[in-house]
C-alpha atoms as a PDB file:
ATOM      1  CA  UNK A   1      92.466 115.302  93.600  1.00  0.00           C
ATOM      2  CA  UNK A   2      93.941 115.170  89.958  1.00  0.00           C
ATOM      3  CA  UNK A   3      96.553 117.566  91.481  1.00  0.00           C
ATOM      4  CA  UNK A   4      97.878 115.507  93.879  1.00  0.00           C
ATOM      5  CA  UNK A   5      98.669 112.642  90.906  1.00  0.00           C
ATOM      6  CA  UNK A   6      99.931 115.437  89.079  1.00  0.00           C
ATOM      7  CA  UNK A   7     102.955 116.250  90.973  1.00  0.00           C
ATOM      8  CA  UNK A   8     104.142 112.495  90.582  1.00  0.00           C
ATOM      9  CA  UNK A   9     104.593 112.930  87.230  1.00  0.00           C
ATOM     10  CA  UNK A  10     106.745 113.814  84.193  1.00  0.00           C
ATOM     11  CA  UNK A  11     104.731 115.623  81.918  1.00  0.00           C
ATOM     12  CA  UNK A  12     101.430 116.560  84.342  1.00  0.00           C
ATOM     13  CA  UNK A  13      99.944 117.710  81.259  1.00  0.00           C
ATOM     14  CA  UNK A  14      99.349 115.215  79.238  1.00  0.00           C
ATOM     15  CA  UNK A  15      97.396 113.242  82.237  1.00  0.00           C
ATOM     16  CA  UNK A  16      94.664 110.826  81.094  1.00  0.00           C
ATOM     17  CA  UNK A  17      92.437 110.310  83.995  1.00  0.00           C
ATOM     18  CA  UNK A  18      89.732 107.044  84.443  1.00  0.00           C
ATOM     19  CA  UNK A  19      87.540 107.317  87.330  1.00  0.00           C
ATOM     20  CA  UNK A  20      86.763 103.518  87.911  1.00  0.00           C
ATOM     21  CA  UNK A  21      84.093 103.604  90.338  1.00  0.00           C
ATOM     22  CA  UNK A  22      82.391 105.639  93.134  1.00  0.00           C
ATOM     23  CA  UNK A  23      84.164 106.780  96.415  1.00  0.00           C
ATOM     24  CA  UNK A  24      84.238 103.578  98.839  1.00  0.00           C
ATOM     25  CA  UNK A  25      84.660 103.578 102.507  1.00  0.00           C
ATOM     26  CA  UNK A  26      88.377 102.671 103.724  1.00  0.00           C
ATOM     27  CA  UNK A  27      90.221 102.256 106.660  1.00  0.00           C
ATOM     28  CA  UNK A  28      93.659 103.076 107.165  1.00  0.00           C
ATOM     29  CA  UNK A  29      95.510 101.232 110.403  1.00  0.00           C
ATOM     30  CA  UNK A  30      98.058 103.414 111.884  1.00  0.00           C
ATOM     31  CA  UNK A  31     100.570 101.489 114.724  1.00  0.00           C
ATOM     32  CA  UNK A  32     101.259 103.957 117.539  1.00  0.00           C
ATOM     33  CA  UNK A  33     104.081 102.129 119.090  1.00  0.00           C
ATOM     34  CA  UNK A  34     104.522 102.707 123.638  1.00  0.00           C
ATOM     35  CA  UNK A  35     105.748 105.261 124.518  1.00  0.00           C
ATOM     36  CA  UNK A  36     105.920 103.833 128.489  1.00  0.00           C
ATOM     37  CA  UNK A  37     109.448 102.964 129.105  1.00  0.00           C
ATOM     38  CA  UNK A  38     108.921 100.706 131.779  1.00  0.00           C
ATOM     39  CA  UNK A  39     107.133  98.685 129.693  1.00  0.00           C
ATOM     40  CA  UNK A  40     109.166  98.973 127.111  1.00  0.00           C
ATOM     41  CA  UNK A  41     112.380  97.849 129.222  1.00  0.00           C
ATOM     42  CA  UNK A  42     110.482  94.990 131.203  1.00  0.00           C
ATOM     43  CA  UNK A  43     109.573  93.863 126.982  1.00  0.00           C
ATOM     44  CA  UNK A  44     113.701  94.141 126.330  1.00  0.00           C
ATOM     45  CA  UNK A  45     114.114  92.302 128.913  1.00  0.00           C
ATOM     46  CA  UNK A  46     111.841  89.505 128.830  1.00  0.00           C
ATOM     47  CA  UNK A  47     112.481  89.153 124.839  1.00  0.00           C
ATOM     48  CA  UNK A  48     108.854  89.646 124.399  1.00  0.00           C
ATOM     49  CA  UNK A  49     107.515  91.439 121.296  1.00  0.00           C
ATOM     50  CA  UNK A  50     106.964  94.733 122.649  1.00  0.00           C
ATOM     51  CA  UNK A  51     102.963  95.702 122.236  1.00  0.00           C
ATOM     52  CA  UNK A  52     101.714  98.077 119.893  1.00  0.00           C
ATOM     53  CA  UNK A  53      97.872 100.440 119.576  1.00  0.00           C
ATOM     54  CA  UNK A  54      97.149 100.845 116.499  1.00  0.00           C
ATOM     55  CA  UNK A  55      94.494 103.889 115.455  1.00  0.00           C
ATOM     56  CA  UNK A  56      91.726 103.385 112.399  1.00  0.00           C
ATOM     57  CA  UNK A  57      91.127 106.517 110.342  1.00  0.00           C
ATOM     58  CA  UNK A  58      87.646 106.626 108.362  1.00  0.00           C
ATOM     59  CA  UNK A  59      88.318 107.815 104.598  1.00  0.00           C
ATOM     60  CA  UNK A  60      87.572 107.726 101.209  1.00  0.00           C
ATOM     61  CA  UNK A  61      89.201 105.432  98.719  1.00  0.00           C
ATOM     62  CA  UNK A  62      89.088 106.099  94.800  1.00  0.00           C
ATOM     63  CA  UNK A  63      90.482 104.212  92.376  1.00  0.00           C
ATOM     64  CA  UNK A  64      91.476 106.340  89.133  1.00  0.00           C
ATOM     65  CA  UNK A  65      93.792 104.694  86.629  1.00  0.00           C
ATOM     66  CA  UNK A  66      96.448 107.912  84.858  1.00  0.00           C
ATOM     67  CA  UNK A  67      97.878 107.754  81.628  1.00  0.00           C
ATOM     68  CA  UNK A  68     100.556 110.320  80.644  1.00  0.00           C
ATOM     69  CA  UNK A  69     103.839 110.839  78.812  1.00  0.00           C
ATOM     70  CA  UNK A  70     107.236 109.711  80.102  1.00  0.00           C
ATOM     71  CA  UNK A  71     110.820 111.939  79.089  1.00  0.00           C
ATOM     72  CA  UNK A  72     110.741 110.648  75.288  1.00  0.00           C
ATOM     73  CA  UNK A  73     106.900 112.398  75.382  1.00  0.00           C
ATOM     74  CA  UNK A  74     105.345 108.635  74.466  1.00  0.00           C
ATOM     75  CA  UNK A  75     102.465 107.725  76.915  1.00  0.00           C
ATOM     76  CA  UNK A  76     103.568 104.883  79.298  1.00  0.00           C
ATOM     77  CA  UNK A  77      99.918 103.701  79.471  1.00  0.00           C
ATOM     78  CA  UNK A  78      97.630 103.411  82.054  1.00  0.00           C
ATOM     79  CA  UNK A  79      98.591 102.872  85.636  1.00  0.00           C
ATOM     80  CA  UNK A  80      96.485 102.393  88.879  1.00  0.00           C
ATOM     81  CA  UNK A  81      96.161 104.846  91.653  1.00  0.00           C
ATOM     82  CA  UNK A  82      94.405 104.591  95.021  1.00  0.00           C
ATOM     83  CA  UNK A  83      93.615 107.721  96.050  1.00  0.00           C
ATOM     84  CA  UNK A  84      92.361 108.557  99.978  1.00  0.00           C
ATOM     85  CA  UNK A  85      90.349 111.362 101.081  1.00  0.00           C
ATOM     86  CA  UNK A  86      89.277 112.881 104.325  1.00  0.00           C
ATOM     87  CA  UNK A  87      87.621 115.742 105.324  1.00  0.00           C
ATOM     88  CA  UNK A  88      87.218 116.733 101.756  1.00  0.00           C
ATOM     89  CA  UNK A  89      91.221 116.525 101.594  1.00  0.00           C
ATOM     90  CA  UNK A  90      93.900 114.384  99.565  1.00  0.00           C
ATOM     91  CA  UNK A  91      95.450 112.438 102.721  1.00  0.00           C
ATOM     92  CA  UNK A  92      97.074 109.714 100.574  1.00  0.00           C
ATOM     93  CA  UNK A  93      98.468 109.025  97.352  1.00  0.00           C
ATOM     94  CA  UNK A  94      99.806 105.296  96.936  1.00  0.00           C
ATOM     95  CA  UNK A  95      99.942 102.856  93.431  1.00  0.00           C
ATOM     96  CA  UNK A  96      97.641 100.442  93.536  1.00  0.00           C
ATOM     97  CA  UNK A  97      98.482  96.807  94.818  1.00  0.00           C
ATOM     98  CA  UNK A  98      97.684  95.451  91.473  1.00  0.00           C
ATOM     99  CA  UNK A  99     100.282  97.567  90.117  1.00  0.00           C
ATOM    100  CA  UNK A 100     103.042  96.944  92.581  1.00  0.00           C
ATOM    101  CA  UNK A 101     102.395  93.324  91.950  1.00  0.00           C
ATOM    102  CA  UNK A 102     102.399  93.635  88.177  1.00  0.00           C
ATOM    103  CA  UNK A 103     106.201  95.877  88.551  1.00  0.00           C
ATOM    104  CA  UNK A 104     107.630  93.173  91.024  1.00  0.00           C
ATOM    105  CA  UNK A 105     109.253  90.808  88.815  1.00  0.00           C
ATOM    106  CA  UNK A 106     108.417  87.340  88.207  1.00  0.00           C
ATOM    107  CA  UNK A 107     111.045  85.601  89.882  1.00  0.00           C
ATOM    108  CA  UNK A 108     110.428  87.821  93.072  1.00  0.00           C
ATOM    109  CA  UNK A 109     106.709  86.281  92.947  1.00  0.00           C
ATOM    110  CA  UNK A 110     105.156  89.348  90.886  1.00  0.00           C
ATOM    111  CA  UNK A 111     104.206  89.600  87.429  1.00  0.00           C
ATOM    112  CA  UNK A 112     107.097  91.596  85.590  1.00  0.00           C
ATOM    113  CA  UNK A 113     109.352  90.209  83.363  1.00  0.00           C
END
């Protein structure tokens, strides 16, 4: 699992891990668009939003915040991860939305500078 963090980053060893909690159950939602194409003409057509399945995938989530060093060798401090596992297997890497909202900048509704 540390592995797959790893790769994302400058200097992979000087990672920092912090587990923050135990595995919890998660759901990913995963639009399978139609693949009919009379359906998907008679939708053109009509201007009518064309509809869409969407599959649920059981996982894992953990969060883990990393801490390692950027190009100068300083460490950047810690960030938050949310990591998804299934089947005993990495299926995910993504920041956490805490993060994205804390690197979207203030005027765009986040809270960067």
């Amino acid at each position: 699992m540390q592995e797959a963090i790893k790769g994302r980053l400058k200097d992979p060893d000087s990672a920092q891990f912090k587990f923050k909690e135990a595995p919890v159950i998660s759901f990913d939602v995963i639009p399978q668009p139609t693949t009919n194409a009379k359906l998907f003409a008679e939708c053109a057509k009509n201007n009518i939003t064309i509809p869409t399945r969407y599959t649920y995938v059981h996982n894992w989530k953990i969060e883990v915040q990393v801490n390692a060093k950027n190009s100068f060798g300083g460490y950047v401090g810690f960030k938050e991860y949310d990591i998804r596992i299934k089947d005993g297997k990495v299926t995910k890497v993504d920041i956490s939305i805490g993060e994205f909202i804390k690197s979207v900048p203030a005027y765009m509704g986040g809270g960067g500078q």
